[in-house]
Protein backbone atom coordinates (compact mmCIF):
# COMPACT_ATOMS: atom_id res chain seq x y z
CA UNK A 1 -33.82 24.28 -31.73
CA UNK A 2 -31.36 21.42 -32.77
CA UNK A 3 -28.07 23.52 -30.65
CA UNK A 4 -30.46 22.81 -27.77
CA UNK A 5 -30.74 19.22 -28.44
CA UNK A 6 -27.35 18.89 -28.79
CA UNK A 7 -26.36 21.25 -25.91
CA UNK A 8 -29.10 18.71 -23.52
CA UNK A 9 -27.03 15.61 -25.19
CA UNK A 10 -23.42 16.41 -23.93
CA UNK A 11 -24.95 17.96 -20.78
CA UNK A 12 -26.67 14.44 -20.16
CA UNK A 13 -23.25 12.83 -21.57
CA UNK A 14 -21.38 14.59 -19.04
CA UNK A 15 -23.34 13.92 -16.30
CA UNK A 16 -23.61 10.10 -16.98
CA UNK A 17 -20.04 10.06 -17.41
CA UNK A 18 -20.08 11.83 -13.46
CA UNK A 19 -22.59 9.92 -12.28
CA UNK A 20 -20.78 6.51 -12.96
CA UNK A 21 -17.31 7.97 -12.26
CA UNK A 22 -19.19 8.53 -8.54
CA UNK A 23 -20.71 5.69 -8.09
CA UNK A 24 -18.00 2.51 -9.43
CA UNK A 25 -15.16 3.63 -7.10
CA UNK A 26 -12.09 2.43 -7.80
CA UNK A 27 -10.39 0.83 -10.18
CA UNK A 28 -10.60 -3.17 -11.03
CA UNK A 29 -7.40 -3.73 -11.25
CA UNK A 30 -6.30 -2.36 -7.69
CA UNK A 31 -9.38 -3.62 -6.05
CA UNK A 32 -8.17 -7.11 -7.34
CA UNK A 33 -5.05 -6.35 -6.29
CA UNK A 34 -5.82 -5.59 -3.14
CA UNK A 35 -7.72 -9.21 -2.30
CA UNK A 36 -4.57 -10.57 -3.50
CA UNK A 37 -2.47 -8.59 -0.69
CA UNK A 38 -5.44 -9.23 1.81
CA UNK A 39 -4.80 -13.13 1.05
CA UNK A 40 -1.37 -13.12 1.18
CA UNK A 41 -1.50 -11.24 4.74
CA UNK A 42 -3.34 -14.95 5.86
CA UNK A 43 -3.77 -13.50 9.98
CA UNK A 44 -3.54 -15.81 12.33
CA UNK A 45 -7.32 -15.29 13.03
CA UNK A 46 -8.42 -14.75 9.94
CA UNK A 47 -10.27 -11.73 10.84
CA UNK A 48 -8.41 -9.19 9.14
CA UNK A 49 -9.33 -6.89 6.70
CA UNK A 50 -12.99 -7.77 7.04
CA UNK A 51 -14.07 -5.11 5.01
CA UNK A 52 -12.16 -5.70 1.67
CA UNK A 53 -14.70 -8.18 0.15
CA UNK A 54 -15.29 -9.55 -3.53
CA UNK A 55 -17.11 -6.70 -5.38
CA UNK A 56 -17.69 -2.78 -4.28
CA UNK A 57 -16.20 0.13 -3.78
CA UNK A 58 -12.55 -0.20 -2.37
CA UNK A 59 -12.06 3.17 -1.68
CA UNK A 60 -14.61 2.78 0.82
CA UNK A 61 -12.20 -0.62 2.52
CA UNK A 62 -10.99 0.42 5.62
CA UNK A 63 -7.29 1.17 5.29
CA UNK A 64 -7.38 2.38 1.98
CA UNK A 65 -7.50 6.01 0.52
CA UNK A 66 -8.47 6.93 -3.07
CA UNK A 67 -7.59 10.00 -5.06
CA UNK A 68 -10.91 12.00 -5.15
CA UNK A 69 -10.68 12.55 -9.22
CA UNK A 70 -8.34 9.57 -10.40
CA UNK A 71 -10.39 6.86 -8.26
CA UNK A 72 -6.87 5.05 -7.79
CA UNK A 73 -5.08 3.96 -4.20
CA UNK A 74 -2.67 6.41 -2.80
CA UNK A 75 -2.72 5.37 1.10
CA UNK A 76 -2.53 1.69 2.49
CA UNK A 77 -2.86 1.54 6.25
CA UNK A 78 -2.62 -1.96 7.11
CA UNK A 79 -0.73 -1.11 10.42
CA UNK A 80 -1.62 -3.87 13.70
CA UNK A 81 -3.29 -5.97 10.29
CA UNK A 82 -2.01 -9.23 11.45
CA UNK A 83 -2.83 -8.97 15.20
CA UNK A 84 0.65 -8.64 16.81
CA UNK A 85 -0.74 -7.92 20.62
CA UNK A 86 -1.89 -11.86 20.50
CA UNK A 87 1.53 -12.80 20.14
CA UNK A 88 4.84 -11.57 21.65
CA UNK A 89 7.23 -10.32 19.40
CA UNK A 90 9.20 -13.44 19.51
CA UNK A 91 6.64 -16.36 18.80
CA UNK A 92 4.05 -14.32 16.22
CA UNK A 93 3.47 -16.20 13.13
CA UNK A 94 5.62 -14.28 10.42
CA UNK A 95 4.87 -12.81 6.99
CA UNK A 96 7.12 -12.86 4.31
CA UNK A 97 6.14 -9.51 2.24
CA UNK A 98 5.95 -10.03 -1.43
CA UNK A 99 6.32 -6.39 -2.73
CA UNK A 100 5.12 -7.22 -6.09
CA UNK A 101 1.96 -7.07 -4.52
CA UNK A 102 1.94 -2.92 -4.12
CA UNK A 103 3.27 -2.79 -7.99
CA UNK A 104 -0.30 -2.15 -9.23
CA UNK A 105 -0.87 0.66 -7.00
CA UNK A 106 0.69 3.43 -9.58
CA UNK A 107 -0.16 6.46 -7.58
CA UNK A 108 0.51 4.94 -4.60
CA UNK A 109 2.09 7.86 -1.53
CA UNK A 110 2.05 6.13 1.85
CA UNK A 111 2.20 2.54 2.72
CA UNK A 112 1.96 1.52 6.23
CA UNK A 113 2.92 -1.51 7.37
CA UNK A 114 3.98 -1.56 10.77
CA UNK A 115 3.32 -3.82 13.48
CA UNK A 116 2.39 -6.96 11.62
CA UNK A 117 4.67 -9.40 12.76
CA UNK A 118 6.90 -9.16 9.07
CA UNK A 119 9.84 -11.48 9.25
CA UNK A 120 11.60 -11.29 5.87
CA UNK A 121 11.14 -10.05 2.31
CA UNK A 122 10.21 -12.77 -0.17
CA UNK A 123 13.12 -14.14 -1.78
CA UNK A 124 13.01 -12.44 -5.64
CA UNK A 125 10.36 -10.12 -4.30
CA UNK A 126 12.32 -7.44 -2.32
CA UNK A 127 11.87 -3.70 -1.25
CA UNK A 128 13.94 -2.88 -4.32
CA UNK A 129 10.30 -3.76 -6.56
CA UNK A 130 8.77 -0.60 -5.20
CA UNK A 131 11.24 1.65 -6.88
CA UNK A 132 8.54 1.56 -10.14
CA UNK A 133 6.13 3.61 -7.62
CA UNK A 134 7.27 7.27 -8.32
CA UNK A 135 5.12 8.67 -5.86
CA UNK A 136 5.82 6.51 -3.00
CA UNK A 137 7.08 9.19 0.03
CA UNK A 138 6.18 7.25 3.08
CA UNK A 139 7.26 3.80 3.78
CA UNK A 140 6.53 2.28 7.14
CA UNK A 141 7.99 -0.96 8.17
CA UNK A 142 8.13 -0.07 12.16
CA UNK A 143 7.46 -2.53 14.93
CA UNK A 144 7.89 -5.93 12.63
CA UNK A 145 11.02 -8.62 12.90
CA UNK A 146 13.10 -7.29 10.26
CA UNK A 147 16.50 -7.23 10.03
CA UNK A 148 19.66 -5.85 8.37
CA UNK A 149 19.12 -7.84 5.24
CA UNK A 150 16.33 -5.29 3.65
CA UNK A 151 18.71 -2.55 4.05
CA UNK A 152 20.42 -2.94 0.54
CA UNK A 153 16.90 -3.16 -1.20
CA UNK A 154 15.88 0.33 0.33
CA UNK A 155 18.45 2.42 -1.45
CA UNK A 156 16.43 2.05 -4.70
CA UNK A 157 13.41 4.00 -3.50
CA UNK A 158 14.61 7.18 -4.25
CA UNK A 159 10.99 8.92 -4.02
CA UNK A 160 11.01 8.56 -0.77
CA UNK A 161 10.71 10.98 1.99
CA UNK A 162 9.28 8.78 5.31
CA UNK A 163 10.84 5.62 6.01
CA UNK A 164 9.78 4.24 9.59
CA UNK A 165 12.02 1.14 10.25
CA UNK A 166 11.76 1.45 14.43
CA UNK A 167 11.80 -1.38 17.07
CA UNK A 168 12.57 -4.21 14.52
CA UNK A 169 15.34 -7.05 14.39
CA UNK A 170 18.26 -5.20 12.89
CA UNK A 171 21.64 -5.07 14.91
CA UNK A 172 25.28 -2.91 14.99
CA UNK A 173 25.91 0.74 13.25
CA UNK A 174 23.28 1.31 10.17
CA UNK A 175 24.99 2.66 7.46
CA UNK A 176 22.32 4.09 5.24
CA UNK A 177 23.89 4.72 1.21
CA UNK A 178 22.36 7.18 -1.44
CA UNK A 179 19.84 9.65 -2.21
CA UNK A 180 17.89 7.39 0.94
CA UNK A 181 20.01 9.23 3.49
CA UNK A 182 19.24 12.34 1.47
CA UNK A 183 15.68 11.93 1.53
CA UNK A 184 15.28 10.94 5.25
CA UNK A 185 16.98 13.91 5.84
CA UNK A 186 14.99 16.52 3.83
């Protein structure tokens, strides 16, 4: 009689432990971590990212993809995020991308981040922080205002296996260095 007590107890433990795993999404520290990207992005119409609010889920955001069993981020899609079509390409309100942002996004894949009007890197806050995020394979920076100067940050991301830099700012023969060519390649 007391094995089945104890055999209902961890059945009920295990459950619980299911049941909650379910129901609290993901984790507190990325879902803080993403209202801190969502108010750095600061759109010119302040519309963006409607869905990523306070408390909840943030695996359910739009834009964002969880891991099924870790709970954690491992897709961003915060393409078109900052309106671009309002604005031509020449008179949209930059962002300066602070990459320290992304850093608590551990199991982080794919991170796209094209057409939002990004002008720069943050000074002390360049592409060269993402090197920390060993899974990182797809990097898209396509359709922004960048230029040749984020070239010598990208040769640290060695996990990478995507990088999307089309229709941006940058000028003369690209000379990419490293295992960056490598991995474009493969």
């Amino acid at each position: 009689m007391k094995e089945k007590w104890v055999g209902a107890i961890v059945m009920l433990v295990f459950v619980s432990g299911w049941l909650c795993s379910c129901c609290c999404g993901c984790l507190e520290e990325e879902r803080i971590a993403l209202l801190n990207l969502k108010h750095s992005i600061s759109p010119p119409n302040g519309n963006a990212l409607a869905s990523w609010r306070g408390h909840g889920d943030c695996c359910k955001w739009v834009g964002v993809e969880c891991d099924i069993t870790t709970k954690r981020v491992i897709q961003l899609f915060i393409n078109y995020t900052r309106d671009w079509d309002v604005f031509s390409s020449f008179d949209c309100e930059g962002w300066y991308l602070n990459s320290s942002l992304f850093l608590p996004f551990k199991e982080l894949k794919g991170l796209f981040l094209g057409r939002n009007c990004i002008s720069g890197i943050m000074k002390n806050e360049g592409l060269e922080k993402l090197s920390s995020l060993s899974n990182l394979e797809v990097l898209d920076l396509s359709n922004n205002r960048l230029n040749n100067s984020i070239l010598s940050s990208l040769a640290s991301l060695s996990s990478l296996k995507v990088l999307n830099l089309a229709v941006n700012q940058m000028k003369g023969n690209l000379l990419i260095h490293g295992n960056l060519l490598h991995n474009i390649i493969n």
